[in-house]
Protein backbone atom coordinates (compact mmCIF):
# COMPACT_ATOMS: atom_id res chain seq x y z
CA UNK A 1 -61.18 -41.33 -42.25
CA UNK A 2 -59.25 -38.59 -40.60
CA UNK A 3 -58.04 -35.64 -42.79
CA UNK A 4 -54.57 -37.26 -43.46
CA UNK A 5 -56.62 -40.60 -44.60
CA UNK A 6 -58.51 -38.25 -47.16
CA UNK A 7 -55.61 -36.29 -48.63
CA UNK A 8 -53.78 -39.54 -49.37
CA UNK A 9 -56.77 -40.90 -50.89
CA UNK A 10 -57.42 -38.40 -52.95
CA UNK A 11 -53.18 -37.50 -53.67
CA UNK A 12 -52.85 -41.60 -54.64
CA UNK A 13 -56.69 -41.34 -56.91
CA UNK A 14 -54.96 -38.64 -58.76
CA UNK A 15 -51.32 -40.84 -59.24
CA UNK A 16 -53.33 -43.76 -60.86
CA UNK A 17 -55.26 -41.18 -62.74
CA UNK A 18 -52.40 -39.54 -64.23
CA UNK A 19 -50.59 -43.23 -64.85
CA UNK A 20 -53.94 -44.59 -66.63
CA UNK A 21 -54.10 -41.28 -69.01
CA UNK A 22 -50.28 -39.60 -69.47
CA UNK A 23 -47.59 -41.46 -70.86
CA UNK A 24 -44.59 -41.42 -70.82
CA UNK A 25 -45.29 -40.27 -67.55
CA UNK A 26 -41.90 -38.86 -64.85
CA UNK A 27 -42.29 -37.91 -61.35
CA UNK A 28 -39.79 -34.81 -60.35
CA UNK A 29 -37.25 -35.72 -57.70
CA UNK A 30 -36.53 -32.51 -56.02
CA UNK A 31 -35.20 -34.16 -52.70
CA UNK A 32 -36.96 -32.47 -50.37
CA UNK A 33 -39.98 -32.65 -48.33
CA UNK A 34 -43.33 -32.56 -50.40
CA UNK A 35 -41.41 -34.80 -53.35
CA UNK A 36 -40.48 -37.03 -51.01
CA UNK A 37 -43.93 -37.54 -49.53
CA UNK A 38 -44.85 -37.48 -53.20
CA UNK A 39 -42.43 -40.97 -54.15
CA UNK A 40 -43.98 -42.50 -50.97
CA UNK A 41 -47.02 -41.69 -52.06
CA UNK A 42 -46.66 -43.32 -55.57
CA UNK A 43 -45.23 -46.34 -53.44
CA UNK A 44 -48.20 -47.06 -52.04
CA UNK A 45 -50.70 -46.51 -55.30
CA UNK A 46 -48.44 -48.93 -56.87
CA UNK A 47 -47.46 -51.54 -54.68
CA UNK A 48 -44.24 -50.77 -53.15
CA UNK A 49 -42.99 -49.39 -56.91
CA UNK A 50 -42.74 -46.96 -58.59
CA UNK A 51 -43.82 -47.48 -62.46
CA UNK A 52 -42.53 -44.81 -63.98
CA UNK A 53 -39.01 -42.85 -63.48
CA UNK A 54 -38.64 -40.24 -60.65
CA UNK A 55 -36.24 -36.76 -62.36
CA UNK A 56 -33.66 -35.15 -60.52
CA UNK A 57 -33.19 -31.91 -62.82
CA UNK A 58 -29.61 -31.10 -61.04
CA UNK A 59 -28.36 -27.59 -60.70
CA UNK A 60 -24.91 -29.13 -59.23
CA UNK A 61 -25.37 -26.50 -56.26
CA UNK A 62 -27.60 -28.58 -53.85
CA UNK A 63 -26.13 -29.08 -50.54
CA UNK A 64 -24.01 -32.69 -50.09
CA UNK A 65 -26.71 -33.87 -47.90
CA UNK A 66 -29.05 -33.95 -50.81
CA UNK A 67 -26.82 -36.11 -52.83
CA UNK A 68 -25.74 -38.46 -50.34
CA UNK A 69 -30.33 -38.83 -49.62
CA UNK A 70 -31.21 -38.85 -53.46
CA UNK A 71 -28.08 -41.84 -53.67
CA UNK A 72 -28.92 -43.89 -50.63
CA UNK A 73 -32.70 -43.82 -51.59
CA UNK A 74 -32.57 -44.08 -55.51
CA UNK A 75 -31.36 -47.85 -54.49
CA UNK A 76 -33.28 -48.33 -51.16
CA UNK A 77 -36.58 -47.35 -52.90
CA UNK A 78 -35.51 -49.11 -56.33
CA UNK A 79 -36.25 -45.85 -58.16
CA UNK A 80 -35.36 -45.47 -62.00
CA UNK A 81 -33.36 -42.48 -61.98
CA UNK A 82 -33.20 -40.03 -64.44
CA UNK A 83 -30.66 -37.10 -63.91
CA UNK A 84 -30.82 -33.83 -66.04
CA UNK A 85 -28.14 -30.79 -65.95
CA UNK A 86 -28.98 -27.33 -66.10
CA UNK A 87 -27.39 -24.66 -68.04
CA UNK A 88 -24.70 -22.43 -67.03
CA UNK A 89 -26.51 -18.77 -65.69
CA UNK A 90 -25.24 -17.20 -68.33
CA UNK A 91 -27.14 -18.67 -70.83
CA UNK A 92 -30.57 -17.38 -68.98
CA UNK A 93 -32.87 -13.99 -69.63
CA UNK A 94 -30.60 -11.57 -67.92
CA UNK A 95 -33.39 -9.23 -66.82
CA UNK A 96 -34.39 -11.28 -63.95
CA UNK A 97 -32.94 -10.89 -60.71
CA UNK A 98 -29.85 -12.75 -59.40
CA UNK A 99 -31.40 -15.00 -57.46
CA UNK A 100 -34.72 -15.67 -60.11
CA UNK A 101 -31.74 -15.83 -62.76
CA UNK A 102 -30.04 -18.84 -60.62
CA UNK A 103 -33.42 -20.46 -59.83
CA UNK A 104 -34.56 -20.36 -63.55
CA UNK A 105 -31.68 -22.41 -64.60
CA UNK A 106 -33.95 -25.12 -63.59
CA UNK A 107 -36.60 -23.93 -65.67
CA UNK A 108 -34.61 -24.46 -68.82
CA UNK A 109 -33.22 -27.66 -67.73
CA UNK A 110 -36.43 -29.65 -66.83
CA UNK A 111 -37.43 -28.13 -70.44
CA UNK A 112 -34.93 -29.82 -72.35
CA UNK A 113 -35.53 -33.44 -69.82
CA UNK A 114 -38.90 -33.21 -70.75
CA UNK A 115 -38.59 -32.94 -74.40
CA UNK A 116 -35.60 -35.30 -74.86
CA UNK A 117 -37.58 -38.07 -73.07
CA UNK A 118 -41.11 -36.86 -74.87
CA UNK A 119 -42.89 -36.71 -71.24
CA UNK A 120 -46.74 -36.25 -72.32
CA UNK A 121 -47.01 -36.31 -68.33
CA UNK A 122 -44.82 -34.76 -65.39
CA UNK A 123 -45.74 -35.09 -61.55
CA UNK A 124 -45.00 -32.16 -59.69
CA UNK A 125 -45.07 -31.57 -55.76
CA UNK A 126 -46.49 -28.22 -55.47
CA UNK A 127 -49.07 -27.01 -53.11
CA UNK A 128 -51.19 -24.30 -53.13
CA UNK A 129 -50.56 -22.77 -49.49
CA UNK A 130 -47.06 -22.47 -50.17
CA UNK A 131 -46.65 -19.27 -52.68
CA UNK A 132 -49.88 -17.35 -53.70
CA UNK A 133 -49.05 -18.05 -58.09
CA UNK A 134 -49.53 -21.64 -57.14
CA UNK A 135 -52.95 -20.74 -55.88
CA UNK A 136 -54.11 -20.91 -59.31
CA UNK A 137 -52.98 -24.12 -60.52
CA UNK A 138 -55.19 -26.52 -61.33
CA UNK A 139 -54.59 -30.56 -60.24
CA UNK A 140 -54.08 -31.48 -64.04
CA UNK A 141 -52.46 -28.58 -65.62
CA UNK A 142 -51.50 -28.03 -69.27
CA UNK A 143 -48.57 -26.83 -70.19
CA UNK A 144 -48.06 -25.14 -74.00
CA UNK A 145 -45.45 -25.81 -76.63
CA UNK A 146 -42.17 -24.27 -75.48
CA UNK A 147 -43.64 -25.32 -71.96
CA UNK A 148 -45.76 -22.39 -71.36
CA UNK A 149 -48.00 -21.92 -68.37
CA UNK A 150 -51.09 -20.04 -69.85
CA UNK A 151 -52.96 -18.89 -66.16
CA UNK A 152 -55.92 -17.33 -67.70
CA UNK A 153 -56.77 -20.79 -69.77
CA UNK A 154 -57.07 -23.37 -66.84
CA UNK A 155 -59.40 -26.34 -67.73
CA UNK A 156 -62.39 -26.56 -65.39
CA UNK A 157 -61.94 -29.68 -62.43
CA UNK A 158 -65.66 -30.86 -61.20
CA UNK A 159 -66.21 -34.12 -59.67
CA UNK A 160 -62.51 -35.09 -59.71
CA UNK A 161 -62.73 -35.45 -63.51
CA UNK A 162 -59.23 -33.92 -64.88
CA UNK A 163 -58.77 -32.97 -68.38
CA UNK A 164 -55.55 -34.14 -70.28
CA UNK A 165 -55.98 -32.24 -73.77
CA UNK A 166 -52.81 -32.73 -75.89
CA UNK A 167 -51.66 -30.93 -79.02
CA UNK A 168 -47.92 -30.75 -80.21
CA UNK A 169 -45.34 -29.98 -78.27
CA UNK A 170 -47.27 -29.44 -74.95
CA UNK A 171 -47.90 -31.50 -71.37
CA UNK A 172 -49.54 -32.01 -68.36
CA UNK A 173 -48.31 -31.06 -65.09
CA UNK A 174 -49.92 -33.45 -62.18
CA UNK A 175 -49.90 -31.40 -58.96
CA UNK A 176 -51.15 -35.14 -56.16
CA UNK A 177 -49.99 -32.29 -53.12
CA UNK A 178 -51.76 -29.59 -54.66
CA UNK A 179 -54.84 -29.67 -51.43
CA UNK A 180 -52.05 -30.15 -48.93
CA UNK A 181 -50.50 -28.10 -46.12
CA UNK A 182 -47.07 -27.59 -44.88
CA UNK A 183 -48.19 -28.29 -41.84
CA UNK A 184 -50.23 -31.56 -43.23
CA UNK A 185 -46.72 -32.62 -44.84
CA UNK A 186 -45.35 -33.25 -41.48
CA UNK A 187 -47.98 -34.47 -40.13
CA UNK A 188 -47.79 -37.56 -42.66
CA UNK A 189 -43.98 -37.70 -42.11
CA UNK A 190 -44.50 -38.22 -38.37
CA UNK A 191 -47.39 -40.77 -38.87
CA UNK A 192 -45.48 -42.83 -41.98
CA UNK A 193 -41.95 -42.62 -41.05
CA UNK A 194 -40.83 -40.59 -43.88
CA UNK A 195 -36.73 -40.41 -44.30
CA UNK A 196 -35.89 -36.59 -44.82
CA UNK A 197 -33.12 -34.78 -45.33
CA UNK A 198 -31.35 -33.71 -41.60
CA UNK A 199 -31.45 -30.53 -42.93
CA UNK A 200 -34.48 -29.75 -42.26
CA UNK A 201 -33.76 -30.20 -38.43
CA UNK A 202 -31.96 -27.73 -35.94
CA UNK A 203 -28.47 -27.61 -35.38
CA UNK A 204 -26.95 -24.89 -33.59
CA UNK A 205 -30.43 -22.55 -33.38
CA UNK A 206 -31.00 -23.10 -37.17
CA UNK A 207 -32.66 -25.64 -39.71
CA UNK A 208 -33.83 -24.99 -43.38
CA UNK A 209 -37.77 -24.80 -43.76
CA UNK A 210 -37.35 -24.84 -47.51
CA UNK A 211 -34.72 -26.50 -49.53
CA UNK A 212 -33.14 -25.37 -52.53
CA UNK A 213 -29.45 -24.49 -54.08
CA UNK A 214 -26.84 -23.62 -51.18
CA UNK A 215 -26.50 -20.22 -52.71
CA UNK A 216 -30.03 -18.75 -52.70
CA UNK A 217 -31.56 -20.95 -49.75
CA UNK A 218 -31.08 -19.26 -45.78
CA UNK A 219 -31.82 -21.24 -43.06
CA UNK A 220 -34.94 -20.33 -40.07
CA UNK A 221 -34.34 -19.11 -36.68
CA UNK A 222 -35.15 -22.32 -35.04
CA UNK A 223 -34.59 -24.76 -32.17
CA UNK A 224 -36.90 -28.06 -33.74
CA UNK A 225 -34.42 -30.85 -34.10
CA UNK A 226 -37.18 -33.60 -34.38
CA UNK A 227 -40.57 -33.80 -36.39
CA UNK A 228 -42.43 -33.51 -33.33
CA UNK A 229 -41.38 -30.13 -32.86
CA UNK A 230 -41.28 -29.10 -36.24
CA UNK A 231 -45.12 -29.09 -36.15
CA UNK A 232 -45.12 -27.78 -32.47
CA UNK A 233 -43.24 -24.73 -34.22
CA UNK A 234 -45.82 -24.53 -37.12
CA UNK A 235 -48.77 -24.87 -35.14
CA UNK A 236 -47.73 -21.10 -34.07
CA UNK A 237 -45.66 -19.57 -36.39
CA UNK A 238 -46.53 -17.03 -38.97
CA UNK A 239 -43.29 -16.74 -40.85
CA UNK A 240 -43.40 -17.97 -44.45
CA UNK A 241 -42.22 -21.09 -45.77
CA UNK A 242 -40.49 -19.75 -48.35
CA UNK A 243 -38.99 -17.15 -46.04
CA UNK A 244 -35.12 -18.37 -46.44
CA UNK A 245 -35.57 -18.44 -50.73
CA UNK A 246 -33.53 -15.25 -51.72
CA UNK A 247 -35.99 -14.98 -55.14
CA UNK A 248 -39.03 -14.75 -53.04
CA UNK A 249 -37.28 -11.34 -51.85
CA UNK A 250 -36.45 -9.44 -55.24
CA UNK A 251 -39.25 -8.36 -57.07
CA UNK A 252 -43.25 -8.91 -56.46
CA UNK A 253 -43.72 -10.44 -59.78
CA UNK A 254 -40.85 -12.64 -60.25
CA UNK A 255 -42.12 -15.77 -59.62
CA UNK A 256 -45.07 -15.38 -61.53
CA UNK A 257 -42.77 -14.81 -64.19
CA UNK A 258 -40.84 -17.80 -64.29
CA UNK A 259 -44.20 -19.94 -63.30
CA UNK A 260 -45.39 -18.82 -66.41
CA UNK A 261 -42.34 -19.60 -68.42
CA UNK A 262 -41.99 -23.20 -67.36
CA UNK A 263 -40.65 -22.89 -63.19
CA UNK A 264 -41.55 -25.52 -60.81
């Protein structure tokens, strides 16, 4: 097995692990890269289908090409869709930072998806190279009542055994991408013929690394229109991934702070 053989067999292991333990049981739908590795994923641990819904928790500012993908592929993939709103800004802790304040909106509306559908498990394609509060997730991670992130109380993972404790009003996030690399992310979308987004590839000396809401997501510097060159440009560059996400840019703390309160 190669290193892309391993991470898929350990990303699916952990997809039929959180299906046999956590239910109901929703994959988030985010549209972009890592969740949509993350459906294919699931694909293959289940057959061609996906057993449980996939979540779009909508902010209504994603760019059209994210629409049109999530509508072509919601029926191309026979996915069970759920869709979820989020609240206006104004309703959100005004202490944060504009952009933080915009991105949290999504905080508060995956929040109230999760408790109207009762969701003892949520998948979630985060990885650990890709902001340094991620670092300290864990693969099965519990999350409080009022969907609290406590980072100092992380169950212990040996052996790929994951803990799923449950009390009242709390749930598990299930991070399959958690091992993963940006750069290992392409890789598997060159070698399995993953559908993306075009955004994601160069027009006019600029592509999106990262996507996110059209107001607080800038496009890269960059001249990779294919997925060939996307990892050619990886294999060199030392720019962040989150480099175009306005939040990442106001205040050291700030994602930490909405990690902690529920963020993605």
């Amino acid at each position: 097995m190669d290193d892309l053989d391993q991470l898929e067999a350990q990303s699916i292991f952990i997809l039929r692990e959180a299906y046999r333990k956590l239910k109901p049981l929703s994959l988030l739908w985010s549209l972009g890269k890592d969740s949509n590795v993350m459906v294919w994923l699931a694909r293959k641990a289940f057959m061609g289908h996906v057993p449980f819904p996939v979540m779009h928790v909508d902010t209504e500012k994603k760019f059209p090409e994210m629409y049109a993908f999530r509508d072509e592929y919601t029926k191309k993939w026979n996915l069970d869709l759920l869709l979820g709103y989020c609240p206006p800004v104004e309703e959100i802790d005004p202490s944060l930072p504009p952009a933080a304040r915009s991105a949290a909106r999504k905080t508060a509306g995956l929040a109230a998806m999760i408790d109207k559908h009762k969701f003892r498990g949520v998948i979630a394609g985060i990885r650990r190279d890709e902001q340094a509060t991620r670092a300290k997730e864990r693969v099965f991670s519990p999350r409080g009542a009022g969907h609290r992130w406590d980072v100092r109380n992380q169950p212990p993972e040996f052996w790929d055994q994951y803990a799923t404790p449950y009390e009242d009003g709390m749930h598990i996030r299930v991070h399959p991408l958690l091992a993963w690399r940006e750069i290992d992310i392409w890789r598997y979308i060159e070698r399995e013929g993953i559908p993306l987004v075009d955004l994601y590839f160069a027009k006019d000396g600029k592509r999106y690394r990262s996507l996110g809401d059209q107001d607080i997501t800038n496009p890269i510097e960059s001249n990779a229109s294919t997925v060939a060159e996307v990892i050619a440009e990886l294999e060199t560059s030392r720019t962040s991934e989150r480099a175009g996400r306005a939040m990442d840019h106001e205040s050291e703390d700030v994602f930490e702070r909405l990690r902690v309160a529920g963020y993605l």
